[in-house]
Protein backbone atom coordinates (compact mmCIF):
# COMPACT_ATOMS: atom_id res chain seq x y z
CA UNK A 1 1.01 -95.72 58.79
CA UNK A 2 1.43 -91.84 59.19
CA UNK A 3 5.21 -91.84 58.13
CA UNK A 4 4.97 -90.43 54.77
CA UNK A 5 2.40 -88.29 55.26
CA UNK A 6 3.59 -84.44 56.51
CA UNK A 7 1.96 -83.97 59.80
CA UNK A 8 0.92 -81.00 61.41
CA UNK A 9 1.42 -80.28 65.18
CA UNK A 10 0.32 -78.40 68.15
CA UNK A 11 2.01 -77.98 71.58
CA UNK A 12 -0.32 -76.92 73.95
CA UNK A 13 1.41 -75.28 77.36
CA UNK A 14 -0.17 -76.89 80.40
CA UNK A 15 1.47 -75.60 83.65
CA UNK A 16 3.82 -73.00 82.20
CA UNK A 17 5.07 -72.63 85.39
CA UNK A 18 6.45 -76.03 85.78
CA UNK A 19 7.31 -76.77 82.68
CA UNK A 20 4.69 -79.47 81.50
CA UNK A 21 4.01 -79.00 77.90
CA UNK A 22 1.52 -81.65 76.11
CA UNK A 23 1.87 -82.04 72.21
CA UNK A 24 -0.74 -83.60 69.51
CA UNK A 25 -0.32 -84.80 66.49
CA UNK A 26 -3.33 -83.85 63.48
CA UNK A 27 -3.04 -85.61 60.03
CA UNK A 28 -5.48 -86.52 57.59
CA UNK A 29 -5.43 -89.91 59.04
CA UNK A 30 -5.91 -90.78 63.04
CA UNK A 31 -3.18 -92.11 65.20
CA UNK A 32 -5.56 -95.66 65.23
CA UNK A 33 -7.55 -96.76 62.68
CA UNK A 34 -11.25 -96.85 63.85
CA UNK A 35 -12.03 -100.58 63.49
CA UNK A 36 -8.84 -101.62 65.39
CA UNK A 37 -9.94 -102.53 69.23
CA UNK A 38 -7.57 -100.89 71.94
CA UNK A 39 -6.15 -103.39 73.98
CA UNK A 40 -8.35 -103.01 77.34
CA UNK A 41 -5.75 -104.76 79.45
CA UNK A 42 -2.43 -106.38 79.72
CA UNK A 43 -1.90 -108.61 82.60
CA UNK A 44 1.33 -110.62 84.22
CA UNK A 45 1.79 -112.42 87.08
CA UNK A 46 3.34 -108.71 88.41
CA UNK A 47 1.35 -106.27 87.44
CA UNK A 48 -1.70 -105.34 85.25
CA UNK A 49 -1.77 -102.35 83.16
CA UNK A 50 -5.06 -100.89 82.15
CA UNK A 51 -6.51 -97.50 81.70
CA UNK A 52 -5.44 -94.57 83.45
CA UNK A 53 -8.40 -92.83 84.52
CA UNK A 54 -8.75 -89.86 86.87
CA UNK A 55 -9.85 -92.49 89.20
CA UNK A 56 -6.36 -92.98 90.03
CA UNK A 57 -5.36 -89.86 91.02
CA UNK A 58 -4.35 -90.55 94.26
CA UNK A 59 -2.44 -93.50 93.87
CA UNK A 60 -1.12 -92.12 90.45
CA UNK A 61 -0.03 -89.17 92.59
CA UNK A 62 1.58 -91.07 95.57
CA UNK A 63 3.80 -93.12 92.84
CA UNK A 64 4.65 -89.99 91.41
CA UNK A 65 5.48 -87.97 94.00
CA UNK A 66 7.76 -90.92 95.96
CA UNK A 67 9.83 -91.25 92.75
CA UNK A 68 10.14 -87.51 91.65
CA UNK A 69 14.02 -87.75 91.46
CA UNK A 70 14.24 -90.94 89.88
CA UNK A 71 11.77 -90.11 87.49
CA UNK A 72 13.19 -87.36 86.04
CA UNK A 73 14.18 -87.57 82.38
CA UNK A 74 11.33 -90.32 81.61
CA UNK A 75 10.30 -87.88 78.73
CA UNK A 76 13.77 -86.46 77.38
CA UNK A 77 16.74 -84.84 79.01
CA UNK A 78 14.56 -81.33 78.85
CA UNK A 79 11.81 -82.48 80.68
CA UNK A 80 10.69 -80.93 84.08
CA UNK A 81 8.40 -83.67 84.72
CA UNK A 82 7.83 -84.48 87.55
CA UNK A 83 8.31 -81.29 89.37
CA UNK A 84 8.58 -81.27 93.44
CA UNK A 85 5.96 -78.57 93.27
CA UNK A 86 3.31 -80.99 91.77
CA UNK A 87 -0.09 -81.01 93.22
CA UNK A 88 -2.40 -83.49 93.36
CA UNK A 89 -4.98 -81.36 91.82
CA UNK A 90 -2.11 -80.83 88.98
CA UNK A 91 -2.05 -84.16 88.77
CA UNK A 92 -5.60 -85.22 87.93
CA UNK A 93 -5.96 -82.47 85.55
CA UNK A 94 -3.02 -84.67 83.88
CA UNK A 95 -5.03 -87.87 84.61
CA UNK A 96 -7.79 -86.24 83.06
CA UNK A 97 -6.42 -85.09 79.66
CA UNK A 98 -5.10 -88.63 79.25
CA UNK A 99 -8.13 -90.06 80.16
CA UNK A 100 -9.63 -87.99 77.46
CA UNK A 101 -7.12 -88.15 74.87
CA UNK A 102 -7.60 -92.35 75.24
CA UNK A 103 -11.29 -92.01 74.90
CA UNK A 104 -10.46 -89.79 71.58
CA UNK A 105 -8.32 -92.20 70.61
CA UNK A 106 -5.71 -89.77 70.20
CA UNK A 107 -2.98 -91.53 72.54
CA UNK A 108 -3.20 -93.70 75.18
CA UNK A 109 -1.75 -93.81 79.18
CA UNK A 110 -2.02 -97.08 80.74
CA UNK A 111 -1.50 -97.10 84.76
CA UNK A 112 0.35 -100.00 86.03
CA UNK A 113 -1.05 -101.39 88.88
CA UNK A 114 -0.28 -104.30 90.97
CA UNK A 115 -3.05 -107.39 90.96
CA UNK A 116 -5.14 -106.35 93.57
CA UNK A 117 -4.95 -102.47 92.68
CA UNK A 118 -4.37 -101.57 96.15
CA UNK A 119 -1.05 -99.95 94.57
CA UNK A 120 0.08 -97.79 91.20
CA UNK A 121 3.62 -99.12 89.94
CA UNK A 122 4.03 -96.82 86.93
CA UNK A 123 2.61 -95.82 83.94
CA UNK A 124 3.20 -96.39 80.03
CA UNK A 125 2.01 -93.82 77.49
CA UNK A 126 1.52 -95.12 73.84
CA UNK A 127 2.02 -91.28 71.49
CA UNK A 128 1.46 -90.33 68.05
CA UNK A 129 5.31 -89.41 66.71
CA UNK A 130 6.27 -86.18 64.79
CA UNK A 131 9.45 -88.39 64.14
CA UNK A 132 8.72 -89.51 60.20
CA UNK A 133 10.64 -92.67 61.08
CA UNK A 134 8.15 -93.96 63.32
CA UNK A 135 4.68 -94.50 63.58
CA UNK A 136 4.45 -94.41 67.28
CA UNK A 137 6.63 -93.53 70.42
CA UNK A 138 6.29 -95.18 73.68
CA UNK A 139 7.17 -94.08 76.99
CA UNK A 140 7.19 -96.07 80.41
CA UNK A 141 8.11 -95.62 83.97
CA UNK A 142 7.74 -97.66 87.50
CA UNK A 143 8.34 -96.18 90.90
CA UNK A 144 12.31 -95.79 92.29
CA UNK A 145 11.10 -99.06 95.21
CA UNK A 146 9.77 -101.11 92.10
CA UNK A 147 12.42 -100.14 90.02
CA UNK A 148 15.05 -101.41 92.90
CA UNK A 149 13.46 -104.54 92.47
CA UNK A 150 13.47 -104.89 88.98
CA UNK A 151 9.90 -104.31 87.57
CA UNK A 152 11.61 -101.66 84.71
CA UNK A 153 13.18 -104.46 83.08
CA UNK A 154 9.78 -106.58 83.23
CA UNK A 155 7.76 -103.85 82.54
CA UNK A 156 9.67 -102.83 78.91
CA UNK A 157 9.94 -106.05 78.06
CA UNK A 158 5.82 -107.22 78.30
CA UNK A 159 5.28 -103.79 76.89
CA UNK A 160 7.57 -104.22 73.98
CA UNK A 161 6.22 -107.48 73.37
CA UNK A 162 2.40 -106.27 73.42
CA UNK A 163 2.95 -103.72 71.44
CA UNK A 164 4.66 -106.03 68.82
CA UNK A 165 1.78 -108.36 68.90
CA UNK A 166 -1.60 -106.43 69.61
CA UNK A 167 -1.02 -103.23 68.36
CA UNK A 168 -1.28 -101.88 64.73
CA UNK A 169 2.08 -99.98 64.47
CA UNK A 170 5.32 -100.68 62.49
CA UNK A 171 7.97 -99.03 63.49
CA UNK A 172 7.52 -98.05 67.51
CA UNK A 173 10.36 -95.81 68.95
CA UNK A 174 10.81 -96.21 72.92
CA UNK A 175 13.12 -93.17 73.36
CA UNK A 176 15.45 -93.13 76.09
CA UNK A 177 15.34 -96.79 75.89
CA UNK A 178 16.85 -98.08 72.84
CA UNK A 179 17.07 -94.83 71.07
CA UNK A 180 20.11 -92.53 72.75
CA UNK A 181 18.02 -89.12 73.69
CA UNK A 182 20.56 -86.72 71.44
CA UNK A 183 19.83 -89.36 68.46
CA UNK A 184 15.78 -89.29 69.22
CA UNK A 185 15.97 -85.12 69.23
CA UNK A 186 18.58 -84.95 65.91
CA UNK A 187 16.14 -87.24 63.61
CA UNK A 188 14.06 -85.53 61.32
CA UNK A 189 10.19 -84.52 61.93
């Protein structure tokens, strides 16, 4: 898709003071192609995943914010996210910005939810890739109670497979996952 084509991108500093930092990708062509339909929903007998919206900012937050240890490293061994200090208000200017990015079809944050919604498991972010290997990078994380009972493992795998099946890509990098972090950060942009 985007692999051989030299891309040019942005990192725009959101909460400098804890570290967050939000990149985008800009090429001549977009992350999706227009005609392809975003998967709304992806649904197992454990969890749904569907939109993150700022909707879910306080059971987005509450995941967050009970897992802040265990989450750490989710994006790269650099990453300061989540930070203790996090706010919820931090937090749905987050939600927000993903919300928006997924309506601009620029990237797209799922929330995982359990069946009846009543509770927010995780989250899995689908990202344009500066890596020129890839066409995609993907990103997931549950809670440190769901994680205790397994849901990571059930999670990656129903993601993996989705993204195999219903999305557009070729070559999707889950760094952290099967990619060792100092291999992921070495390969060429």
């Amino acid at each position: 898709m985007m692999n051989s084509m030299r891309k040019f991108c942005m990192v725009i500093l959101v909460y400098s003071s804890i570290g967050i930092s939000i990149s985008f990708c800009q090429s001549a062509d977009p992350f999706i192609a227009t005609d392809f339909e975003i998967p709304k929903v992806l649904e197992t007998d454990k969890f749904r995943l569907r939109m993150l919206t700022v909707n879910d900012v306080v059971k987005d937050y509450e995941a967050v914010m009970t897992s802040v240890d265990h989450l750490k490293g989710v994006f790269g061994p650099n990453s300061n996210w989540p930070s203790k200090e996090l706010t919820l208000e931090q937090d749905l200017i987050d939600l927000g910005w993903h919300q928006k990015e997924f309506q601009r079809r620029s990237s797209f944050a799922y929330t995982v939810m359990n069946l009846d919604e009543s509770k927010c498991l995780g989250c899995v972010y689908i990202d344009p890739t500066k890596k020129i290997e890839y066409d995609a990078e993907v990103y997931l994380w549950v809670r440190k109670s769901e994680f205790d009972n397994g849901l990571d493992t059930d999670l990656f795998d129903s993601v993996k497979n989705w993204i195999e099946n219903d999305w557009p890509f070729k070559n999707v990098a889950f760094p952290g996952r099967e990619i060792e972090w100092s291999k992921w950060e070495s390969m060429t942009e």
